[in-house]
PDB file of N, CA and C in Angstrom:
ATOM      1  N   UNK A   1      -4.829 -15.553  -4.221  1.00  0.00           N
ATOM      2  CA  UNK A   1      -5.365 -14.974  -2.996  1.00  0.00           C
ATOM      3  C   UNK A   1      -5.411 -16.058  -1.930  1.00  0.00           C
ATOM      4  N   UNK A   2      -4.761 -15.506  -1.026  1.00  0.00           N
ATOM      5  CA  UNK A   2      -5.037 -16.410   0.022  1.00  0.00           C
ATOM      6  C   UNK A   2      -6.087 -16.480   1.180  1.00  0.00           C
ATOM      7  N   UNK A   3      -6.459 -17.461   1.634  1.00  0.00           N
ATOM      8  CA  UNK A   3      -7.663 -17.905   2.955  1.00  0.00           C
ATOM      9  C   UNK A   3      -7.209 -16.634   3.849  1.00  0.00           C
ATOM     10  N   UNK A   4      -8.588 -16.456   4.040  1.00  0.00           N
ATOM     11  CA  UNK A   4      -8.236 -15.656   5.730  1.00  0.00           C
ATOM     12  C   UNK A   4      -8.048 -16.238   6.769  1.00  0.00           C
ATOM     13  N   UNK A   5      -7.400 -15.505   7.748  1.00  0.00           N
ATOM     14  CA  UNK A   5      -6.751 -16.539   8.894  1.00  0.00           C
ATOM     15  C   UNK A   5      -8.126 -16.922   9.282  1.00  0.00           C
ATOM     16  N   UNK A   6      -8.547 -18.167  10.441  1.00  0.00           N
ATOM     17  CA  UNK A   6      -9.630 -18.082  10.812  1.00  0.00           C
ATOM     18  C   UNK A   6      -9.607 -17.263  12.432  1.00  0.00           C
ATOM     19  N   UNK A   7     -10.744 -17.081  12.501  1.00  0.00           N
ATOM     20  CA  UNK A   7     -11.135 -16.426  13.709  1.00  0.00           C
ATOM     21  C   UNK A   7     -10.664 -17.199  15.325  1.00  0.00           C
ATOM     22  N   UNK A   8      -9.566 -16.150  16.235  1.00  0.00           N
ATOM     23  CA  UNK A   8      -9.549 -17.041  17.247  1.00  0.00           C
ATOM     24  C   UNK A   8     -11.222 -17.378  18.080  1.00  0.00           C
ATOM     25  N   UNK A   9     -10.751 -18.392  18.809  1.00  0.00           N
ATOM     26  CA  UNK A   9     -12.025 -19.060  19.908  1.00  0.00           C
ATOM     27  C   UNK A   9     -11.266 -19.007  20.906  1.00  0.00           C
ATOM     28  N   UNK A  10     -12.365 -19.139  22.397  1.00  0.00           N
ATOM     29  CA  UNK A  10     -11.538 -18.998  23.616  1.00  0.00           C
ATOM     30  C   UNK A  10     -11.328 -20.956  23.920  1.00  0.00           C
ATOM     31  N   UNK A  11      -9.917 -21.044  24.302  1.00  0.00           N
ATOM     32  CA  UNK A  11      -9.601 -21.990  24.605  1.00  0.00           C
ATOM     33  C   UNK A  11     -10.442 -22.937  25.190  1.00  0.00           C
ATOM     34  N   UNK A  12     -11.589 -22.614  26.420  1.00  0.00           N
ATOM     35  CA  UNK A  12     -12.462 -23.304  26.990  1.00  0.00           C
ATOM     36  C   UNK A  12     -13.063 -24.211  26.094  1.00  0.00           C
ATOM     37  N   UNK A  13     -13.500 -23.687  24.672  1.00  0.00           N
ATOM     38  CA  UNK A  13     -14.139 -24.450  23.651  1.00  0.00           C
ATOM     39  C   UNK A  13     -14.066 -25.160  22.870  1.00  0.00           C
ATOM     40  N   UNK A  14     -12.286 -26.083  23.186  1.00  0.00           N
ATOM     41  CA  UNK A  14     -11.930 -26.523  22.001  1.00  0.00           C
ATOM     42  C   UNK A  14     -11.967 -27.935  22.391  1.00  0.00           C
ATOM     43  N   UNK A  15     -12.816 -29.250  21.754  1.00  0.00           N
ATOM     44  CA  UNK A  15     -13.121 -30.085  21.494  1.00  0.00           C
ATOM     45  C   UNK A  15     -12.209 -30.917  22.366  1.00  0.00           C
ATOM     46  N   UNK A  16     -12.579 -31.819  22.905  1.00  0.00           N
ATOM     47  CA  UNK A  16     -11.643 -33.289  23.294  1.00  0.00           C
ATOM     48  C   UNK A  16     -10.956 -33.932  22.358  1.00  0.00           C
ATOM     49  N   UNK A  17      -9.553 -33.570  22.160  1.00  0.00           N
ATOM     50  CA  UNK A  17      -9.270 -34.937  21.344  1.00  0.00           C
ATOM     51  C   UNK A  17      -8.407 -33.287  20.391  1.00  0.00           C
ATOM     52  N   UNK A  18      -8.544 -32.255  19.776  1.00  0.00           N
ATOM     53  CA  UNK A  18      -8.464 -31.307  18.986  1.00  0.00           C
ATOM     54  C   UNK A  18      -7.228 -30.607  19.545  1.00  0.00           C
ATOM     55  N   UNK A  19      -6.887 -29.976  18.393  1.00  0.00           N
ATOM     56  CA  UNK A  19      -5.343 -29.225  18.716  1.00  0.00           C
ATOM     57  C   UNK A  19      -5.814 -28.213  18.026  1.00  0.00           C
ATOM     58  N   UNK A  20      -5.207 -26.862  18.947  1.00  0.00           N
ATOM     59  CA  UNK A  20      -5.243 -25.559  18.486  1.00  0.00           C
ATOM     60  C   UNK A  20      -3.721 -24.903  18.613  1.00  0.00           C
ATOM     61  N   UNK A  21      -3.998 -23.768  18.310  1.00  0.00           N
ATOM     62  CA  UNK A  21      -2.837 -22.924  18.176  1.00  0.00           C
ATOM     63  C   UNK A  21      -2.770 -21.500  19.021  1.00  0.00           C
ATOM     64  N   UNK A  22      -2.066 -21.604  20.593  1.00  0.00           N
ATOM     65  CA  UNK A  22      -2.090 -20.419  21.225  1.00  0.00           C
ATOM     66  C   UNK A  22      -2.091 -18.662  20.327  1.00  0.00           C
ATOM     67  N   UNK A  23      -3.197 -17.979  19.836  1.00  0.00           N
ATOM     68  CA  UNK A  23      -2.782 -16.622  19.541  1.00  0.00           C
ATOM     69  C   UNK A  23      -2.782 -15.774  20.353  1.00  0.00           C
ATOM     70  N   UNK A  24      -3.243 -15.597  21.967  1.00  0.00           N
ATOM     71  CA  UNK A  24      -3.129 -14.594  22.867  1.00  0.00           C
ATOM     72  C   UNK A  24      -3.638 -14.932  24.264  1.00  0.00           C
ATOM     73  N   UNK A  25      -2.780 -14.009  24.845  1.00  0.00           N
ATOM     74  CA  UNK A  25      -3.589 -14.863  26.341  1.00  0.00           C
ATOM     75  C   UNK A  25      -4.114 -13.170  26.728  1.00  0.00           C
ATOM     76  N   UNK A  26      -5.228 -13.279  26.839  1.00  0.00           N
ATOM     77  CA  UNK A  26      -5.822 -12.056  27.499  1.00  0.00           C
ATOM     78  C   UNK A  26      -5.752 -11.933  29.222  1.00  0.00           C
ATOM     79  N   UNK A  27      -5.456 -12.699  30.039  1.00  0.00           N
ATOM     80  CA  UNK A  27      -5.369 -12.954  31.470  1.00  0.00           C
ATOM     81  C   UNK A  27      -4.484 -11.399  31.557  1.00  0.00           C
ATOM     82  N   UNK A  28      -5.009 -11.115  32.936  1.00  0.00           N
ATOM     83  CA  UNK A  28      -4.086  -9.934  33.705  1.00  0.00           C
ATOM     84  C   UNK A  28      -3.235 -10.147  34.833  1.00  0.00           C
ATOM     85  N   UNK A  29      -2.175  -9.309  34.860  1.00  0.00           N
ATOM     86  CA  UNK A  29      -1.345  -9.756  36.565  1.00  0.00           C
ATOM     87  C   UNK A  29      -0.909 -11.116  36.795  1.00  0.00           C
ATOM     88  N   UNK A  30      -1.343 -11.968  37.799  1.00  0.00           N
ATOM     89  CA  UNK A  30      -0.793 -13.231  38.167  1.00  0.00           C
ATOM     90  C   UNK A  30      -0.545 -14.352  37.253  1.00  0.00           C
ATOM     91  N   UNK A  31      -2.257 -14.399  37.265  1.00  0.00           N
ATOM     92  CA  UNK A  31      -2.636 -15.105  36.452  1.00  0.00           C
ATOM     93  C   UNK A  31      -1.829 -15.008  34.697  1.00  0.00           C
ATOM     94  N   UNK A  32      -2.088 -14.095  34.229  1.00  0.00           N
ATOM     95  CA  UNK A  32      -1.037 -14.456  32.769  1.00  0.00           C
ATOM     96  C   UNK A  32       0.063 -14.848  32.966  1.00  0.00           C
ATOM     97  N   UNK A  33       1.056 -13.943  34.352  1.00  0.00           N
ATOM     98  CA  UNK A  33       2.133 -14.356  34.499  1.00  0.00           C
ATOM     99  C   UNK A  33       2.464 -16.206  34.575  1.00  0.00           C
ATOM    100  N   UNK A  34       1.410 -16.656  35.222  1.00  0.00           N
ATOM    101  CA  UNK A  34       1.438 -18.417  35.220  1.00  0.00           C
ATOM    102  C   UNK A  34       1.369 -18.985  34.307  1.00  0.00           C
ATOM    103  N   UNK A  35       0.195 -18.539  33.671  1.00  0.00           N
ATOM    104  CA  UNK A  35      -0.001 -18.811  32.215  1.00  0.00           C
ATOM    105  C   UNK A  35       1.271 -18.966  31.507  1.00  0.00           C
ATOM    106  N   UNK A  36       1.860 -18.084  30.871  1.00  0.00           N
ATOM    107  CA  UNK A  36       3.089 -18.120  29.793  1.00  0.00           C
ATOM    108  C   UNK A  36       4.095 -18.923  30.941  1.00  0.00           C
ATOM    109  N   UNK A  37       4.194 -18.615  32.214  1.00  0.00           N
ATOM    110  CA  UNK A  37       5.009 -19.838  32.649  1.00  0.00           C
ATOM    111  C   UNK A  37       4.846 -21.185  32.237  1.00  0.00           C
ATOM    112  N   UNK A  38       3.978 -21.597  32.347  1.00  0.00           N
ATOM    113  CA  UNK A  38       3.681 -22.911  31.749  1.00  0.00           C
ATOM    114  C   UNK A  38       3.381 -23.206  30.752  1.00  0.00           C
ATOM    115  N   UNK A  39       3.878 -22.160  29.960  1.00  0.00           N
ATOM    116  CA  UNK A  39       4.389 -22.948  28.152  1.00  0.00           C
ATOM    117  C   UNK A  39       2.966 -22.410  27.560  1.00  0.00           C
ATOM    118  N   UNK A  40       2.066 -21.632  27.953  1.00  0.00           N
ATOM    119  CA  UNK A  40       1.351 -20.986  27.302  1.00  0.00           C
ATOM    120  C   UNK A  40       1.521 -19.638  26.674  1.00  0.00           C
ATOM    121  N   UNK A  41       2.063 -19.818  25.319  1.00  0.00           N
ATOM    122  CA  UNK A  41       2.410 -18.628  24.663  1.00  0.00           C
ATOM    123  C   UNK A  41       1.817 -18.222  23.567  1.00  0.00           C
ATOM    124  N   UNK A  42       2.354 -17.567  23.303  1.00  0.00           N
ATOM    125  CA  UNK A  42       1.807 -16.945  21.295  1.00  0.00           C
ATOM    126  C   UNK A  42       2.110 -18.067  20.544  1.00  0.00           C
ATOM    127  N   UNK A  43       1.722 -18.952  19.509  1.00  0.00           N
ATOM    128  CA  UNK A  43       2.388 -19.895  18.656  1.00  0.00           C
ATOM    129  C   UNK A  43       2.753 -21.440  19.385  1.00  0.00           C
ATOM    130  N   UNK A  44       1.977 -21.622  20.865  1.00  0.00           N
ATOM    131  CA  UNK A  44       2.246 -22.935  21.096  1.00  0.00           C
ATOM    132  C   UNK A  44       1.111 -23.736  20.634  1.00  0.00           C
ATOM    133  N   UNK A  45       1.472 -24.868  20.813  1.00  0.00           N
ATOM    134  CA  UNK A  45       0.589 -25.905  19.961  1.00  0.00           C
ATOM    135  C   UNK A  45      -0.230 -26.336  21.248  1.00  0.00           C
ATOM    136  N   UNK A  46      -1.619 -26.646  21.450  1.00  0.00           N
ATOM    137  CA  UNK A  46      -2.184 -27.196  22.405  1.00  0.00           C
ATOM    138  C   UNK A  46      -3.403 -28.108  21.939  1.00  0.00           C
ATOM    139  N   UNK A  47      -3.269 -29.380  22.959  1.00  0.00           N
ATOM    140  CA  UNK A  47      -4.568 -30.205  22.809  1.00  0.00           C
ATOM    141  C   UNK A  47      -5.087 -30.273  24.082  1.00  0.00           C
ATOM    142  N   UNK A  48      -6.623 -30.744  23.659  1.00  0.00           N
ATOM    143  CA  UNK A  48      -7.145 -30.961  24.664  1.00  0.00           C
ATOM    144  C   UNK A  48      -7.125 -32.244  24.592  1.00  0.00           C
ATOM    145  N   UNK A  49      -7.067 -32.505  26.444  1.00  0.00           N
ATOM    146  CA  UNK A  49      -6.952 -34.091  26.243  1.00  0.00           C
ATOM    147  C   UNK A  49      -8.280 -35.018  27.394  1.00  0.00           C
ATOM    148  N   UNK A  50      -9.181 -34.278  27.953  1.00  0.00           N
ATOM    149  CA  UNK A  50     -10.144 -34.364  28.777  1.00  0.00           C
ATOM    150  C   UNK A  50     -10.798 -33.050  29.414  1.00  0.00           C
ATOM    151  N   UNK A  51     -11.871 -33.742  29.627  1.00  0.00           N
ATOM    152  CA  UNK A  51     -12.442 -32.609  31.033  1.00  0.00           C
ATOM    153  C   UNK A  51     -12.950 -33.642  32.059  1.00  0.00           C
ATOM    154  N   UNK A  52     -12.370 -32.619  33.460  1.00  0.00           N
ATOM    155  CA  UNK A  52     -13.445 -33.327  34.468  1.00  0.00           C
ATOM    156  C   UNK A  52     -14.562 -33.715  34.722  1.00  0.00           C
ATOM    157  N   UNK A  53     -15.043 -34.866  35.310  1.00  0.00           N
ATOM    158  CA  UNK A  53     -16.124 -35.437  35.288  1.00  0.00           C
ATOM    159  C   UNK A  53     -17.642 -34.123  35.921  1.00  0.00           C
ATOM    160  N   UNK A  54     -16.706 -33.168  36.328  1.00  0.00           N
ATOM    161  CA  UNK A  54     -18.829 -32.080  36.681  1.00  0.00           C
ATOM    162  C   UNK A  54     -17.764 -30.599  35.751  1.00  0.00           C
ATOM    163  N   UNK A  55     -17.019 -31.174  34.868  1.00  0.00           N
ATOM    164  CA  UNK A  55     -17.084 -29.708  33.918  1.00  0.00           C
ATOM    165  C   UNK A  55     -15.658 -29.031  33.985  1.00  0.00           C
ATOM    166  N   UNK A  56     -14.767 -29.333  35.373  1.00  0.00           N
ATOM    167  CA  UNK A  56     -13.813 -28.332  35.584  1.00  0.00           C
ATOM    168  C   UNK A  56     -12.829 -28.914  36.515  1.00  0.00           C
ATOM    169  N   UNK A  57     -12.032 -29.027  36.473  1.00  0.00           N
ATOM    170  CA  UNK A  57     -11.022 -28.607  35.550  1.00  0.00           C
ATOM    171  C   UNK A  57     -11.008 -28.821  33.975  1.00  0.00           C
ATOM    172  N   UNK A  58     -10.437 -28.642  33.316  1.00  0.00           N
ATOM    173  CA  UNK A  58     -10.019 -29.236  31.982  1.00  0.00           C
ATOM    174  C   UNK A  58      -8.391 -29.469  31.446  1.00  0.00           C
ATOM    175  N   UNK A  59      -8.098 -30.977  30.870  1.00  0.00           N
ATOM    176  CA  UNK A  59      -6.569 -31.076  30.765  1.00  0.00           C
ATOM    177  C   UNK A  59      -6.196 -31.219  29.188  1.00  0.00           C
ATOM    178  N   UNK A  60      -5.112 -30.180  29.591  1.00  0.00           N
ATOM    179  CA  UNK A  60      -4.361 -29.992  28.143  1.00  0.00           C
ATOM    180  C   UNK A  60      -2.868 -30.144  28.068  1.00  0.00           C
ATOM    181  N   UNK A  61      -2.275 -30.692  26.910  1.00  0.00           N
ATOM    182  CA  UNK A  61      -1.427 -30.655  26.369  1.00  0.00           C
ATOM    183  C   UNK A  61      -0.331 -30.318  25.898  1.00  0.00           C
ATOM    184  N   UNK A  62       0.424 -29.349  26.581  1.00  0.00           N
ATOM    185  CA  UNK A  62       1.269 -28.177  25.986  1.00  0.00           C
ATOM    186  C   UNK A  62       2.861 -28.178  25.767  1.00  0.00           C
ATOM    187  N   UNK A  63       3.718 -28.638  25.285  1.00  0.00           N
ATOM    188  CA  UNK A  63       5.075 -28.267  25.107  1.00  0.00           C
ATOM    189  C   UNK A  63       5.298 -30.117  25.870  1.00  0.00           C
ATOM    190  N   UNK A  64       4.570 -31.079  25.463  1.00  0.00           N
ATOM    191  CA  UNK A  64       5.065 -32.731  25.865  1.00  0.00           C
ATOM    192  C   UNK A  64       4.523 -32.465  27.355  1.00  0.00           C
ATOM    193  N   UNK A  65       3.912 -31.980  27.976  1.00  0.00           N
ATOM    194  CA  UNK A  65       3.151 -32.197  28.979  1.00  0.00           C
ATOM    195  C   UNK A  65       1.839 -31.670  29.253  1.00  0.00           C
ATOM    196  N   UNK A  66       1.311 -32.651  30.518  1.00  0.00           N
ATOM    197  CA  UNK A  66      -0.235 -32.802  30.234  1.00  0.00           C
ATOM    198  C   UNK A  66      -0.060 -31.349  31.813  1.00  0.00           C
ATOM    199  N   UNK A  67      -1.135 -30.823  31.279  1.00  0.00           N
ATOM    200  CA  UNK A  67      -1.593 -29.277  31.981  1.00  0.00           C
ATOM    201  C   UNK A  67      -2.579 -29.219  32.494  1.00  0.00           C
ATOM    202  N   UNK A  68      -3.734 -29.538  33.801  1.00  0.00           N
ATOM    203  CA  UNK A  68      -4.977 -28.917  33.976  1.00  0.00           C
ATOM    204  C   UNK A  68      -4.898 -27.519  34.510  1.00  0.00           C
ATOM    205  N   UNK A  69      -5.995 -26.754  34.228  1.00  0.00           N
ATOM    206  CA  UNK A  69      -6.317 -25.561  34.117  1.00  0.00           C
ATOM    207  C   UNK A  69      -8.134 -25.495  34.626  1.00  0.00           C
ATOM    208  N   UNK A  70      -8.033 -24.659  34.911  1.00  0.00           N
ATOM    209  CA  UNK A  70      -9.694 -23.902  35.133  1.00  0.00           C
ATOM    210  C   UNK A  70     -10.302 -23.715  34.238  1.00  0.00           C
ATOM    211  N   UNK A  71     -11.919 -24.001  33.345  1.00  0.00           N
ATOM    212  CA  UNK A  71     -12.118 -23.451  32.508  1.00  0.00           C
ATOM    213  C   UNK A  71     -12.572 -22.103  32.452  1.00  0.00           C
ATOM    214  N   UNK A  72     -12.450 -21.109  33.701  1.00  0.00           N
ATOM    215  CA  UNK A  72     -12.557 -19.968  33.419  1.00  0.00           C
ATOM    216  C   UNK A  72     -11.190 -19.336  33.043  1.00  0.00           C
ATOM    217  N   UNK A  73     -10.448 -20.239  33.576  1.00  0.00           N
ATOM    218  CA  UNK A  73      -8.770 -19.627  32.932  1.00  0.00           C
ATOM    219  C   UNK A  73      -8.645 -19.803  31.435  1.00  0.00           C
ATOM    220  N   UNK A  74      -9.083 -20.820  31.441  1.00  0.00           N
ATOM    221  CA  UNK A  74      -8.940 -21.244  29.892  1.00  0.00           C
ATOM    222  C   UNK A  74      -9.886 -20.344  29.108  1.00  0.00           C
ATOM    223  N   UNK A  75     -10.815 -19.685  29.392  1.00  0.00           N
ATOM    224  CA  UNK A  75     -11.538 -18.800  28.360  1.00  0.00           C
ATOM    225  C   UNK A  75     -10.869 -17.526  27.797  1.00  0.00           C
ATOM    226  N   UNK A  76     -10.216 -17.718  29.207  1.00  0.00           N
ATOM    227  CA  UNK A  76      -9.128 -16.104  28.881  1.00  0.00           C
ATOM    228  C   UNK A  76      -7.757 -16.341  27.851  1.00  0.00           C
ATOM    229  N   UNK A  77      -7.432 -17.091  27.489  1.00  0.00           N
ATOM    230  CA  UNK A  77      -6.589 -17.881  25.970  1.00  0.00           C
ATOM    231  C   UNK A  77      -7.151 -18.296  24.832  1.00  0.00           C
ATOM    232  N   UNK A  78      -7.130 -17.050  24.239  1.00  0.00           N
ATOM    233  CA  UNK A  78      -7.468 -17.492  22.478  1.00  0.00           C
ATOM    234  C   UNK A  78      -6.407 -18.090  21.349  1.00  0.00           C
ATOM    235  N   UNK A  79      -7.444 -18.960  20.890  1.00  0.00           N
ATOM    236  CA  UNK A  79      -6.561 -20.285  19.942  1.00  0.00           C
ATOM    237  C   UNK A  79      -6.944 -19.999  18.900  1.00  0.00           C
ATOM    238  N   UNK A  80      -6.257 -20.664  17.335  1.00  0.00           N
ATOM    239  CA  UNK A  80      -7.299 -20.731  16.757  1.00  0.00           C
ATOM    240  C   UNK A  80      -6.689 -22.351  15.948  1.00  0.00           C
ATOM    241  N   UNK A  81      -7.950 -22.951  15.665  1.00  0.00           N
ATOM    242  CA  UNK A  81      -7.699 -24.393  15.509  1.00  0.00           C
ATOM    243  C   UNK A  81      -6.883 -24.719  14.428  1.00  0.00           C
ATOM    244  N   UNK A  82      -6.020 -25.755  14.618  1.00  0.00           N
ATOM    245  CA  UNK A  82      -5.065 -26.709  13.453  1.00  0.00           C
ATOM    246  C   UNK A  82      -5.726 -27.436  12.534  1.00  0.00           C
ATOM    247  N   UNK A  83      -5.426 -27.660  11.346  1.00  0.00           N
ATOM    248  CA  UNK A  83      -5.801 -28.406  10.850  1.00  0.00           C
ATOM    249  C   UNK A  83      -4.799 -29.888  10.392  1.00  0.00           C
ATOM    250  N   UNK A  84      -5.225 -31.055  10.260  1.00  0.00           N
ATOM    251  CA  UNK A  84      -4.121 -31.805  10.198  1.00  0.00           C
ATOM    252  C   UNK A  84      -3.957 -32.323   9.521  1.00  0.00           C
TER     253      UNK A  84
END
């Protein structure tokens, strides 16, 4: 028997320094459309690699380049974490 998958989290929450695994981008209209433009998809690999000094932006990792994002954008992308 195998593990259950674990539960996605919204991207906003994933640790400094931690790599997750894109499972969905819930964003609507523009906004998703940017999203998956910039290498945010189903099955990409993402780290976080800072947050701004009062909370926001936050910069990530995605496809060999570094990405900031909003963390209200980022809540709307569920991950669920790597293990390594």
């Amino acid at each position: 028997m195998s593990p259950p998958d674990p539960l996605p989290i919204p991207l906003d929450t994933v640790i400094t320094g931690e790599k997750a695994r894109v499972v969905s981008v819930r964003a609507k209209g523009q906004l998703r459309k940017r999203l998956l433009e910039m290498g945010i998809i189903p099955g990409a690999i993402i780290e976080s690699i800072r947050v701004a000094p009062l909370g926001d932006p936050v910069e990530f990792r995605v496809k060999g380049y570094n990405l900031s994002i909003r963390k209200g954008d980022a809540s709307c992308i569920e991950v669920v974490m790597e293990v390594e």
